[in-house]
Protein backbone atom coordinates (compact mmCIF):
# COMPACT_ATOMS: atom_id res chain seq x y z
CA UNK A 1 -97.28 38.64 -38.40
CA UNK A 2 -96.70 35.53 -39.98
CA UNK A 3 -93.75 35.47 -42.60
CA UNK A 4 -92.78 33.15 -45.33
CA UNK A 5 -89.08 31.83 -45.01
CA UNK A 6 -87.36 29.94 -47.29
CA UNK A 7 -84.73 27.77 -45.29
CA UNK A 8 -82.62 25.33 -47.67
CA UNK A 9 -79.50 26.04 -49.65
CA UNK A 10 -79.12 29.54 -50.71
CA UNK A 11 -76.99 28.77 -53.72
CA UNK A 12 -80.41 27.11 -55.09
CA UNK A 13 -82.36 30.41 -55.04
CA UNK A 14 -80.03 33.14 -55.41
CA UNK A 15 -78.95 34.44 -58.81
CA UNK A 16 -75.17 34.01 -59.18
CA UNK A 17 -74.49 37.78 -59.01
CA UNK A 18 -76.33 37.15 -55.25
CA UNK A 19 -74.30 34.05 -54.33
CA UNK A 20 -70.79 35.44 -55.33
CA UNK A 21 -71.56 38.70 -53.10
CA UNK A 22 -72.42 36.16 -50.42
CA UNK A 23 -69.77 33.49 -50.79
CA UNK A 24 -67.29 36.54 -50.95
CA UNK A 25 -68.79 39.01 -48.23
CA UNK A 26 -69.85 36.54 -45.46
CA UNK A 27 -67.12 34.37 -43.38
CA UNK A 28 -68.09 30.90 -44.32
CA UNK A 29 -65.89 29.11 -40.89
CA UNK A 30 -68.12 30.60 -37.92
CA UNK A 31 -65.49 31.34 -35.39
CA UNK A 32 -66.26 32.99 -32.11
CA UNK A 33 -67.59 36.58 -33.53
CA UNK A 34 -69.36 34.60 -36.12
CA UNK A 35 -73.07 36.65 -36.98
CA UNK A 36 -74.58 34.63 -39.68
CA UNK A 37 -76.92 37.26 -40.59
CA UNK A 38 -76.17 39.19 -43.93
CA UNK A 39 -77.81 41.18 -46.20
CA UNK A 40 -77.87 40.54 -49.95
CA UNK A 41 -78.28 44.70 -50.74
CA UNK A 42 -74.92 45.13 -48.24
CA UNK A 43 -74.22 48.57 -49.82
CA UNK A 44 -77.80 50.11 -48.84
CA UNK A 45 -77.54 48.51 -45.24
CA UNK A 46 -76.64 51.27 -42.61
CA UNK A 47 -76.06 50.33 -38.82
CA UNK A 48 -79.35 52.19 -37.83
CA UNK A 49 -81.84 50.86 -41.05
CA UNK A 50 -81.90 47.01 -41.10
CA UNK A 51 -84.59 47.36 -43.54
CA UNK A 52 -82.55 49.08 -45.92
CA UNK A 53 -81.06 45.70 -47.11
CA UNK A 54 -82.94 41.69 -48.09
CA UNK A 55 -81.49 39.86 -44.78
CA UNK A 56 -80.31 36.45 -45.13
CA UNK A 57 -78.79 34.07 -42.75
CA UNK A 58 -76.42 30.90 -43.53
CA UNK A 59 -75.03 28.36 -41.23
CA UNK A 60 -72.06 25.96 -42.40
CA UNK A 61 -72.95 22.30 -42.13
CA UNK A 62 -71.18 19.67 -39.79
CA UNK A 63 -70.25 17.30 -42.77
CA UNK A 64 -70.41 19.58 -45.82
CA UNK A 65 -72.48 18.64 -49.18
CA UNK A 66 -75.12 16.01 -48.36
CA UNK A 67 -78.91 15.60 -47.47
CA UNK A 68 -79.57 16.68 -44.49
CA UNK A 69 -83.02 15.63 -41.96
CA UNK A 70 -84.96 18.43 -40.19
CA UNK A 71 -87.47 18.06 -37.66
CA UNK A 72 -90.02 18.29 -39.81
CA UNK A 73 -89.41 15.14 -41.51
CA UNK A 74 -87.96 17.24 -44.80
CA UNK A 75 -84.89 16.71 -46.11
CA UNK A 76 -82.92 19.82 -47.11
CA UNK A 77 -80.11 19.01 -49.80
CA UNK A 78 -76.82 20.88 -49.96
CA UNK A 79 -74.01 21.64 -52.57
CA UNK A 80 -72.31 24.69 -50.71
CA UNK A 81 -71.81 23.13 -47.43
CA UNK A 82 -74.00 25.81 -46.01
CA UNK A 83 -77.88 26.08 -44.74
CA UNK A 84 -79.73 29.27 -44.98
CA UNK A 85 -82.69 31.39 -44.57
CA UNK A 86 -84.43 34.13 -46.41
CA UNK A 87 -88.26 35.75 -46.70
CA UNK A 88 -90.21 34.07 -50.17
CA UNK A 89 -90.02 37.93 -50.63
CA UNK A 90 -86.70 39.11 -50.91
CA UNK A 91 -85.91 36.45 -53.25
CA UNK A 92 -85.16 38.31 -56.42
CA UNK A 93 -85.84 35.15 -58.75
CA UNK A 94 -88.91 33.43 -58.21
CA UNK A 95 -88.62 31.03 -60.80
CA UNK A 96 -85.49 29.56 -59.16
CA UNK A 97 -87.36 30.14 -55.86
CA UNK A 98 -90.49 27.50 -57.04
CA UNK A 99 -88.09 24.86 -58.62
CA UNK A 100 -85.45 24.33 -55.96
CA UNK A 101 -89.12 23.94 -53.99
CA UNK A 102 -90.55 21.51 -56.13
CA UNK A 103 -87.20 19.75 -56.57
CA UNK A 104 -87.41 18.97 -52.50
CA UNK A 105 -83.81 21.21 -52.15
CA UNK A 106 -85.23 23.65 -50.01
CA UNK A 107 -88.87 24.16 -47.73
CA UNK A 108 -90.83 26.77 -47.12
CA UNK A 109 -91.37 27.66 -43.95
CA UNK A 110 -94.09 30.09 -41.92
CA UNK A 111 -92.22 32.14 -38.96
CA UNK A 112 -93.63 34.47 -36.62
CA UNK A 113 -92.32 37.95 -37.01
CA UNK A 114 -92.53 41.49 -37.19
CA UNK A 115 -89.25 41.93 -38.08
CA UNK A 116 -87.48 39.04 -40.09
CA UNK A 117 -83.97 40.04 -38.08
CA UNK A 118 -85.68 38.73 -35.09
CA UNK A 119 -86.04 35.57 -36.25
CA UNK A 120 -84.07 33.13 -34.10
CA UNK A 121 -80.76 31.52 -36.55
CA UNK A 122 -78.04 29.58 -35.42
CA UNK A 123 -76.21 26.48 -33.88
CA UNK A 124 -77.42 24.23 -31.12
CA UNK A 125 -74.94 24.36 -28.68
CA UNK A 126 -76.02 20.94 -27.17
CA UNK A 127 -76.74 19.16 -29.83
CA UNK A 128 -73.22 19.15 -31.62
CA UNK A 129 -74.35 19.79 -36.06
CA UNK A 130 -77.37 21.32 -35.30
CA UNK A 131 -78.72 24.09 -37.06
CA UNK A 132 -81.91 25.96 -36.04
CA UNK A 133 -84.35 28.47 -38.02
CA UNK A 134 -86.87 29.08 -35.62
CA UNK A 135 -88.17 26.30 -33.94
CA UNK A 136 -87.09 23.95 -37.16
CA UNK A 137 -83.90 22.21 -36.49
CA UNK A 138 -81.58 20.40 -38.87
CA UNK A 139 -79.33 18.06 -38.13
CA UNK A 140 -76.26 18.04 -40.07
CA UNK A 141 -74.22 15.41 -37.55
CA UNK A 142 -74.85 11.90 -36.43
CA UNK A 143 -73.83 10.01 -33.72
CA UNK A 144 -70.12 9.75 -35.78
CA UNK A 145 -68.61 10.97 -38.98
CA UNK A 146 -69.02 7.47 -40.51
CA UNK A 147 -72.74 7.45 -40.96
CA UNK A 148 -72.89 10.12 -44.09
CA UNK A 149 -70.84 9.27 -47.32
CA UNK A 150 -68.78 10.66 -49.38
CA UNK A 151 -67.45 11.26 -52.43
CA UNK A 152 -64.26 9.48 -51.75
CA UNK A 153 -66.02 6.71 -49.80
CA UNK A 154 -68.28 5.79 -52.82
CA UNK A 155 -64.55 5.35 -55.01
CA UNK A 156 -62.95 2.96 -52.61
């Protein structure tokens, strides 16, 4: 069944009860164990009812805050240093949901799934920045460090 996906920064479409449960329940440096799935209802989530929670995933970026090109031609902006994913339908605010669309910080995006923990979420292991929702990848690196700006660069 086809789903629709949000895939942008979450802080843009979360209410900020939402964001602080993520920023302070999720591990935001992906080390070795690193599952970037969560769910933003944690506390109804048991091991053997993944519906019981609104899964989410989030992927830190290569460079941190920046615009970032998929390969859809979209750019997806970020202020958290992170990239996520989440069904149009477990968003709890929908009016934050339409404007980070309209603003161009975010996409919607249709997936193929029965169940939206199958959908495929996480770093391209060849392709060194990479982040991939599906078959949509995001590339948060380029060839070298020095071709995205920053805030320091712009006061020198």
């Amino acid at each position: 069944m086809l789903q629709t996906f949000y895939v942008g920064d979450l802080c843009y479409v979360l209410t900020s009860d939402e964001w602080e449960r993520v920023c302070y329940n999720d591990d935001f440096y992906p080390g070795e164990d690193y599952d970037p799935q969560g769910y933003l209802d944690y506390e109804k989530t048991y091991d053997d009812d993944d519906w019981a929670g609104r899964p989410y995933w989030i992927l830190k970026t290569a460079y941190g805050d920046g615009c970032y090109q998929g390969c859809d031609g979209n750019s997806y902006c970020v202020d958290s240093g992170t990239i996520g994913c989440i069904r149009v339908v477990d968003v709890s605010d929908q009016v934050k949901l339409q404007d980070a669309v309209i603003r161009g910080l975010g996409h919607l995006r249709q997936i193929e799934c029965d169940d939206p923990c199958e959908v495929a979420v996480g770093y391209d292991c060849e392709n060194e920045g990479t982040l991939y929702f599906d078959a949509l990848n995001i590339y948060t690196a380029g060839e070298d460090e020095d071709d995205y700006e920053t805030e320091e660069d712009e006061e020198d």
